[in-house]
C-alpha atoms as a PDB file:
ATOM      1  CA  UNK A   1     -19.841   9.241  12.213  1.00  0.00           C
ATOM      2  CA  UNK A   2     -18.531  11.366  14.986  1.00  0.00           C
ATOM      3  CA  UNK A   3     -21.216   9.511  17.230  1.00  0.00           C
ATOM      4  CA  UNK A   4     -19.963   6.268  16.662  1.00  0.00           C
ATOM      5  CA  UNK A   5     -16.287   7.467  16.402  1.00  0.00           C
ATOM      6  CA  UNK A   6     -17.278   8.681  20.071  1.00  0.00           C
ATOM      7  CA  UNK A   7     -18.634   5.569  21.265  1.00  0.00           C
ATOM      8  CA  UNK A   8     -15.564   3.538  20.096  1.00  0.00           C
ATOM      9  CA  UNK A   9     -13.272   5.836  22.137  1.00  0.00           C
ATOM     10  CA  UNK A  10     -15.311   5.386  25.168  1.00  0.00           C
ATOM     11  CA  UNK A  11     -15.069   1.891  24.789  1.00  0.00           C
ATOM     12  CA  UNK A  12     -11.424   1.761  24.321  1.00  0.00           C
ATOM     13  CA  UNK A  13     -10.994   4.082  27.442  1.00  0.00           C
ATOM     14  CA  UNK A  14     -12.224   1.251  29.747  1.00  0.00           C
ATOM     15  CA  UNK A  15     -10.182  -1.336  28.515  1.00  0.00           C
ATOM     16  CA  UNK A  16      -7.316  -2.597  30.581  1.00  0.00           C
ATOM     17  CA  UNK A  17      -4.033  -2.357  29.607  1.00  0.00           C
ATOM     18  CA  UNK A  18      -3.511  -5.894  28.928  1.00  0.00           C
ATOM     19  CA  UNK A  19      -6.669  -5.988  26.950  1.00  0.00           C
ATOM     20  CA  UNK A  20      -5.912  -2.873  24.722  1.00  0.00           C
ATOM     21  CA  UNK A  21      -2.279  -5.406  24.268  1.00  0.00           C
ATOM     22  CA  UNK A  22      -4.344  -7.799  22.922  1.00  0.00           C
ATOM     23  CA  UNK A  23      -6.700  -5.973  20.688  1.00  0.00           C
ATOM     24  CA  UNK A  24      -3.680  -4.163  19.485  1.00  0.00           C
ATOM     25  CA  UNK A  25      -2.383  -7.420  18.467  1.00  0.00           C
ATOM     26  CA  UNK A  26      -5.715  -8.615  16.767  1.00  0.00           C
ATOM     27  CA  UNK A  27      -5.646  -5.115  14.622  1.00  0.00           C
ATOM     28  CA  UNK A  28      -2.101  -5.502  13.775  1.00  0.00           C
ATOM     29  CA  UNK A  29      -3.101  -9.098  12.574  1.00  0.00           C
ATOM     30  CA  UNK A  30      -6.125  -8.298  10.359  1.00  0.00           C
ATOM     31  CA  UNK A  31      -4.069  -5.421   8.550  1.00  0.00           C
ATOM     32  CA  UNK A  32      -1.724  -7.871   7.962  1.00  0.00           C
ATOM     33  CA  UNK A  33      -4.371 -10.164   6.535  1.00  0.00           C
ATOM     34  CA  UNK A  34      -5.850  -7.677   4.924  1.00  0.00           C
ATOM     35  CA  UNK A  35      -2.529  -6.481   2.815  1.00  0.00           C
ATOM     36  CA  UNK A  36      -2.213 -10.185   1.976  1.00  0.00           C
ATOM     37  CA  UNK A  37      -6.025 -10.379   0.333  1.00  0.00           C
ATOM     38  CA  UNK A  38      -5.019  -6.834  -1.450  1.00  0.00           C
ATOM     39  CA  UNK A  39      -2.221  -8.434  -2.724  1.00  0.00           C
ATOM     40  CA  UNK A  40      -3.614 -11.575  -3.692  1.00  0.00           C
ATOM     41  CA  UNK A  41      -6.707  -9.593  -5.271  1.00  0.00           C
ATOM     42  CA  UNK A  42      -4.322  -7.657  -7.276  1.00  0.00           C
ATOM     43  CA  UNK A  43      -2.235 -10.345  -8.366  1.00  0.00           C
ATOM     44  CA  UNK A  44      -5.614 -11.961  -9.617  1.00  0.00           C
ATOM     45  CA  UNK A  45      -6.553  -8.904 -11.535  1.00  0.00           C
ATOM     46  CA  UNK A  46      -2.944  -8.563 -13.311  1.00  0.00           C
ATOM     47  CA  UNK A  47      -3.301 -11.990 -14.174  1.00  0.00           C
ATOM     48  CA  UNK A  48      -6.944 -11.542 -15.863  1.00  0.00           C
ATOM     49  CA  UNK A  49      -5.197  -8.376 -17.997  1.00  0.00           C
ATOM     50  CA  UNK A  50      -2.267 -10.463 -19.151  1.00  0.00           C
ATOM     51  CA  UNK A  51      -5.065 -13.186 -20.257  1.00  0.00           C
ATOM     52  CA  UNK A  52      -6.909 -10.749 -22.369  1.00  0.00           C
ATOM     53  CA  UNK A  53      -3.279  -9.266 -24.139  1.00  0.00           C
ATOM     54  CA  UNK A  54      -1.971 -13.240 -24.521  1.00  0.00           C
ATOM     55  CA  UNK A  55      -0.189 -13.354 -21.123  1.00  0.00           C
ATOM     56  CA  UNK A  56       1.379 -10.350 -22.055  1.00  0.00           C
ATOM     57  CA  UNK A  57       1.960  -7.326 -19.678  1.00  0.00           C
ATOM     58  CA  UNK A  58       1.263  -4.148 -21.426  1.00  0.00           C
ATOM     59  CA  UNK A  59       2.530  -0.805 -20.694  1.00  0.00           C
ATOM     60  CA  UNK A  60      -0.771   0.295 -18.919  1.00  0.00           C
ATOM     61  CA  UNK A  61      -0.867  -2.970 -16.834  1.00  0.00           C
ATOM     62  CA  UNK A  62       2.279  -2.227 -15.471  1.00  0.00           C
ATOM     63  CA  UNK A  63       1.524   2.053 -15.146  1.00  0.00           C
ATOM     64  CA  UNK A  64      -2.055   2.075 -15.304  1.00  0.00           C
ATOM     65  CA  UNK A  65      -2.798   6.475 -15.179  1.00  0.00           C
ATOM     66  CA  UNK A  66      -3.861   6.386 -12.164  1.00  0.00           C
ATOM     67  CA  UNK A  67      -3.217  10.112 -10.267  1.00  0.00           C
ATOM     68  CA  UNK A  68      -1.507   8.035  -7.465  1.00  0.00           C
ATOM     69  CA  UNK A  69       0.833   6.384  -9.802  1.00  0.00           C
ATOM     70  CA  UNK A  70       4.063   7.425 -11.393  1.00  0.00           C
ATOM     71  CA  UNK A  71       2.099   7.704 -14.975  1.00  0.00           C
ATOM     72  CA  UNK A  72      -1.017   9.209 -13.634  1.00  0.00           C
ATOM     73  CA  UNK A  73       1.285  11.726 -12.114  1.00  0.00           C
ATOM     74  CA  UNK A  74       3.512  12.511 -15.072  1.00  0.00           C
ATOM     75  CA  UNK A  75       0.176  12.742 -17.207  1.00  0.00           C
ATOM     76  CA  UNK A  76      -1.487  15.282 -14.770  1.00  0.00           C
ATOM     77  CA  UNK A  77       2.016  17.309 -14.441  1.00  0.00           C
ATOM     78  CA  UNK A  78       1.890  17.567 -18.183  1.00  0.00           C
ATOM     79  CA  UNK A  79      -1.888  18.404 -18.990  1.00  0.00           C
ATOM     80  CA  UNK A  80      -2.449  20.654 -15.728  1.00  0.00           C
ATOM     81  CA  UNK A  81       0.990  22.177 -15.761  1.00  0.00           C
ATOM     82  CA  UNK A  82       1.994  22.308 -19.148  1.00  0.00           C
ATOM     83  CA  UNK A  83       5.258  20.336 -18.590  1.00  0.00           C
ATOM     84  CA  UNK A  84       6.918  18.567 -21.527  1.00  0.00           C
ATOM     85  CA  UNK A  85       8.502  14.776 -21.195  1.00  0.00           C
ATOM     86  CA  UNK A  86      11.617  15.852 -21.464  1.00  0.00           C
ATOM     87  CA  UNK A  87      11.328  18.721 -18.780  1.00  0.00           C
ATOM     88  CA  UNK A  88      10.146  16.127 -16.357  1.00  0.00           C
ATOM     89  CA  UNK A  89      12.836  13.864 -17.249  1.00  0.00           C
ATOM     90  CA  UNK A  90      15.404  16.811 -16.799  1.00  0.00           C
ATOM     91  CA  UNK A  91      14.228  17.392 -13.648  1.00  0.00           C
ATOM     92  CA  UNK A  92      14.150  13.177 -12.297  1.00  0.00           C
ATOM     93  CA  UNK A  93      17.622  12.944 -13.677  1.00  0.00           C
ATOM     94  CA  UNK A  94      19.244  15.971 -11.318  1.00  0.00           C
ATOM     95  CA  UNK A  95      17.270  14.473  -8.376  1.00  0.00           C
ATOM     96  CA  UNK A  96      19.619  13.014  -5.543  1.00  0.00           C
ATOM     97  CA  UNK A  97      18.568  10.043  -3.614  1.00  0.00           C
ATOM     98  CA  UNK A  98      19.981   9.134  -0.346  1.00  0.00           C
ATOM     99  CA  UNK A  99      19.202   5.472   1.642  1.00  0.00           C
ATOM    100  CA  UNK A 100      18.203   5.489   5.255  1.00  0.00           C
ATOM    101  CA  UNK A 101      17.476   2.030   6.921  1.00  0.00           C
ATOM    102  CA  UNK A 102      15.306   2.556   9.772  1.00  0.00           C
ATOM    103  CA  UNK A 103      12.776   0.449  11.827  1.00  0.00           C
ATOM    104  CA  UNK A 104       9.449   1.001  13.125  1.00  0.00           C
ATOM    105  CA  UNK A 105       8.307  -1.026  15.818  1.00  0.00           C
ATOM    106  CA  UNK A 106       5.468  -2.239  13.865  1.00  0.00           C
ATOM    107  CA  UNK A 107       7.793  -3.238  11.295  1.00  0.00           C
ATOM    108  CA  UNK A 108       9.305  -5.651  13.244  1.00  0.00           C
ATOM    109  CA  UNK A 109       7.942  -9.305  13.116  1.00  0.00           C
ATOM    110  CA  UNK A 110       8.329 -12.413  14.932  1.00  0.00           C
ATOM    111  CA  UNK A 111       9.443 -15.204  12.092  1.00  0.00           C
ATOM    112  CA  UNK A 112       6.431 -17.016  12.780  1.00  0.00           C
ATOM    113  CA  UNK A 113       3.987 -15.307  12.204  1.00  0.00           C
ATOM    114  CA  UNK A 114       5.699 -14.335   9.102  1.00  0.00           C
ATOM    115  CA  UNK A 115       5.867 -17.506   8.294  1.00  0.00           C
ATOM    116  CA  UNK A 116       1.859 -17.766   9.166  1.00  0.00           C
ATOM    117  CA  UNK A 117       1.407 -15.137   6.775  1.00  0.00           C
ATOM    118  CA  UNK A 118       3.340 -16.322   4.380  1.00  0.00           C
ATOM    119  CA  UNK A 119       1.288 -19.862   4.938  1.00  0.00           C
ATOM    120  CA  UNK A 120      -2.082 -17.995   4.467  1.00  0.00           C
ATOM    121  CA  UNK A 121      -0.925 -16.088   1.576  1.00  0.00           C
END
């Protein structure tokens, strides 16, 4: 891996500016693509759960225990840690949250190809 890894930097370090503008822009545009297949993809596997529960969400379709999701985590703080339910909702209720608005550069969009996006999707 770090071979290849290598070889990819040393390719990148000869292109010219404009070009590394330009693959930049083609990267940018296949994540973007790609987050919209995830999403689809996701949507299509939600859908096939409802099917099977009579197009009804159930409480693990919505939470599935995954460690990366708010249930996985609660379930992991309580069988690893020995937390109750109601010490980890003692704790989420004294939290404070505060709302910052920022924006990244890569954040920022031109409409259109929003709109392409949105087209695709």
């Amino acid at each position: 891996k770090d071979k290849a890894f290598q070889e990819v930097c040393a390719q990148v370090s000869r292109l010219t500016p404009e070009m590394m503008c330009d693959v930049s822009r083609a990267v940018c545009h296949f994540l973007a693509l790609a987050n919209v297949a995830e999403s689809r993809d996701q949507a299509r596997v939600l859908r096939s759960l409802y099917t099977q529960h009579d197009n009804l969400p159930t409480a693990s379709d919505a939470l599935p225990a995954k460690l990366d999701s708010c249930a996985g985590t609660m379930d992991a703080i309580m069988r690893q840690d020995g937390a109750t339910a109601a010490q980890i909702f003692e704790a989420l209720v004294k939290q404070k949250v505060e709302i910052v608005f920022t924006a990244h550069p890569t954040e920022v969009n031109r409409l259109e190809m929003l709109k392409k996006h949105r087209d695709v999707s």
